[in-house]
Protein backbone atom coordinates (compact mmCIF):
# COMPACT_ATOMS: atom_id res chain seq x y z
CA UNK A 1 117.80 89.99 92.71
CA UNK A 2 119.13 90.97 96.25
CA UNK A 3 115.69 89.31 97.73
CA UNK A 4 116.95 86.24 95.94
CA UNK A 5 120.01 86.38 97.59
CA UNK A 6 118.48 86.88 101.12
CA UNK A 7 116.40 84.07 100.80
CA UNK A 8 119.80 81.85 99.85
CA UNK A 9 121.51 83.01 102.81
CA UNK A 10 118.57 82.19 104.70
CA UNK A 11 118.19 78.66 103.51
CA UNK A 12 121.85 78.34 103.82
CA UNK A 13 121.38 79.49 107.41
CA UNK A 14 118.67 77.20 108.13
CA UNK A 15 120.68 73.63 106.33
CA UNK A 16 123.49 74.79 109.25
CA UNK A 17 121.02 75.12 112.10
CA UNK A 18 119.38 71.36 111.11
CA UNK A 19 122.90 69.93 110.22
CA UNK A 20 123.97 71.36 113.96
CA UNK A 21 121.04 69.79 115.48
CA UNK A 22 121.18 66.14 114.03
CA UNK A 23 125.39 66.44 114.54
CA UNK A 24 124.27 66.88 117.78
CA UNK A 25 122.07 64.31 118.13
CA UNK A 26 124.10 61.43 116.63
CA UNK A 27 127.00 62.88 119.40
CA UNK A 28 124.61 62.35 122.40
CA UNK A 29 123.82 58.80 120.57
CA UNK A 30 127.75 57.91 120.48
CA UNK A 31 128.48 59.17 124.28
CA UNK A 32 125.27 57.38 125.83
CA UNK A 33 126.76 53.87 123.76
CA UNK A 34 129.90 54.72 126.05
CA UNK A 35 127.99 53.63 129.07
CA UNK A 36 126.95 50.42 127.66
CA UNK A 37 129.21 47.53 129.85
CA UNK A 38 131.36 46.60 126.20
CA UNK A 39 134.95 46.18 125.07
CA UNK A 40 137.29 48.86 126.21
CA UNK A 41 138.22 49.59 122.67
CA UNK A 42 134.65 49.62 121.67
CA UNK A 43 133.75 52.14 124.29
CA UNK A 44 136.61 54.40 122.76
CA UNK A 45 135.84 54.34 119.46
CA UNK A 46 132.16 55.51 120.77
CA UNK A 47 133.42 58.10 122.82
CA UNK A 48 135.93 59.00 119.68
CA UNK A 49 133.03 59.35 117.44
CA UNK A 50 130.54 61.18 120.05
CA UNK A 51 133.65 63.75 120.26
CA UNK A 52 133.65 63.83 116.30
CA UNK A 53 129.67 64.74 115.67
CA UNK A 54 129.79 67.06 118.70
CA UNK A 55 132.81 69.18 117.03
CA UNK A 56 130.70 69.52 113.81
CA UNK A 57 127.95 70.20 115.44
CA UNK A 58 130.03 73.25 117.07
CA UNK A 59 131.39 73.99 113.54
CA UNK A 60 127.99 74.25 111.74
CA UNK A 61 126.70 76.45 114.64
CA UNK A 62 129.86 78.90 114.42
CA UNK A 63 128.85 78.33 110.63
CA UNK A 64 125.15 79.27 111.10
CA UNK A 65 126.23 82.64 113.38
CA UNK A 66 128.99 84.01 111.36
CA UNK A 67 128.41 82.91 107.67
CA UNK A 68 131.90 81.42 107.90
CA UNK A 69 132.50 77.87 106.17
CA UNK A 70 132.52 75.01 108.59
CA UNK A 71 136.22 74.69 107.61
CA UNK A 72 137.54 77.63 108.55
CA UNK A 73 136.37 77.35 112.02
CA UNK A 74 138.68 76.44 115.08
CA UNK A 75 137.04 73.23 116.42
CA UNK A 76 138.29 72.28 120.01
CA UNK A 77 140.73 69.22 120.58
CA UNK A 78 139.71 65.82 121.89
CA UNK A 79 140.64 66.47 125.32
CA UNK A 80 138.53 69.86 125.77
CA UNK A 81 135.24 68.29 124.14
CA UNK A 82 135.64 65.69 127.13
CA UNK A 83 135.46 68.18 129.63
CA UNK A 84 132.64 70.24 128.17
CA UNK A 85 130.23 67.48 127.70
């Protein structure tokens, strides 16, 4: 029974390490569409979304490390995701 249990955890694990990844992904996708010559508005709902997949891409990594729910996690603010990408 407690191999079972490993082998959740370490699926679990695993789902949090992909979901990271393609969050991560579809971020890079949204902030690269921000250098596109477009609409103003257009630009900021890109960079709004980048900012979005990038923060649960942080959360399902914190996730992944701790075995904390993606919820419970701080996630950083709009403002300090700009400056660290």
């Amino acid at each position: 029974m407690k191999d079972a249990a490993i082998e959740g955890w370490a699926i679990d694990m695993k789902d949090c390490t992909n979901r990271a990844q393609h969050y991560h992904d579809l971020a890079l996708e949204f902030l690269v569409l921000t250098r596109i010559k477009t609409a103003a508005d257009i630009k900021e709902t890109y960079r709004m979304m980048g900012q979005h997949y990038l923060a649960r891409a942080r959360a399902e990594l914190a996730r992944a490390k701790t075995g904390a729910s993606a919820t419970n996690v701080e996630i950083a603010s709009g403002p300090a995701l700009a400056q660290s990408s």
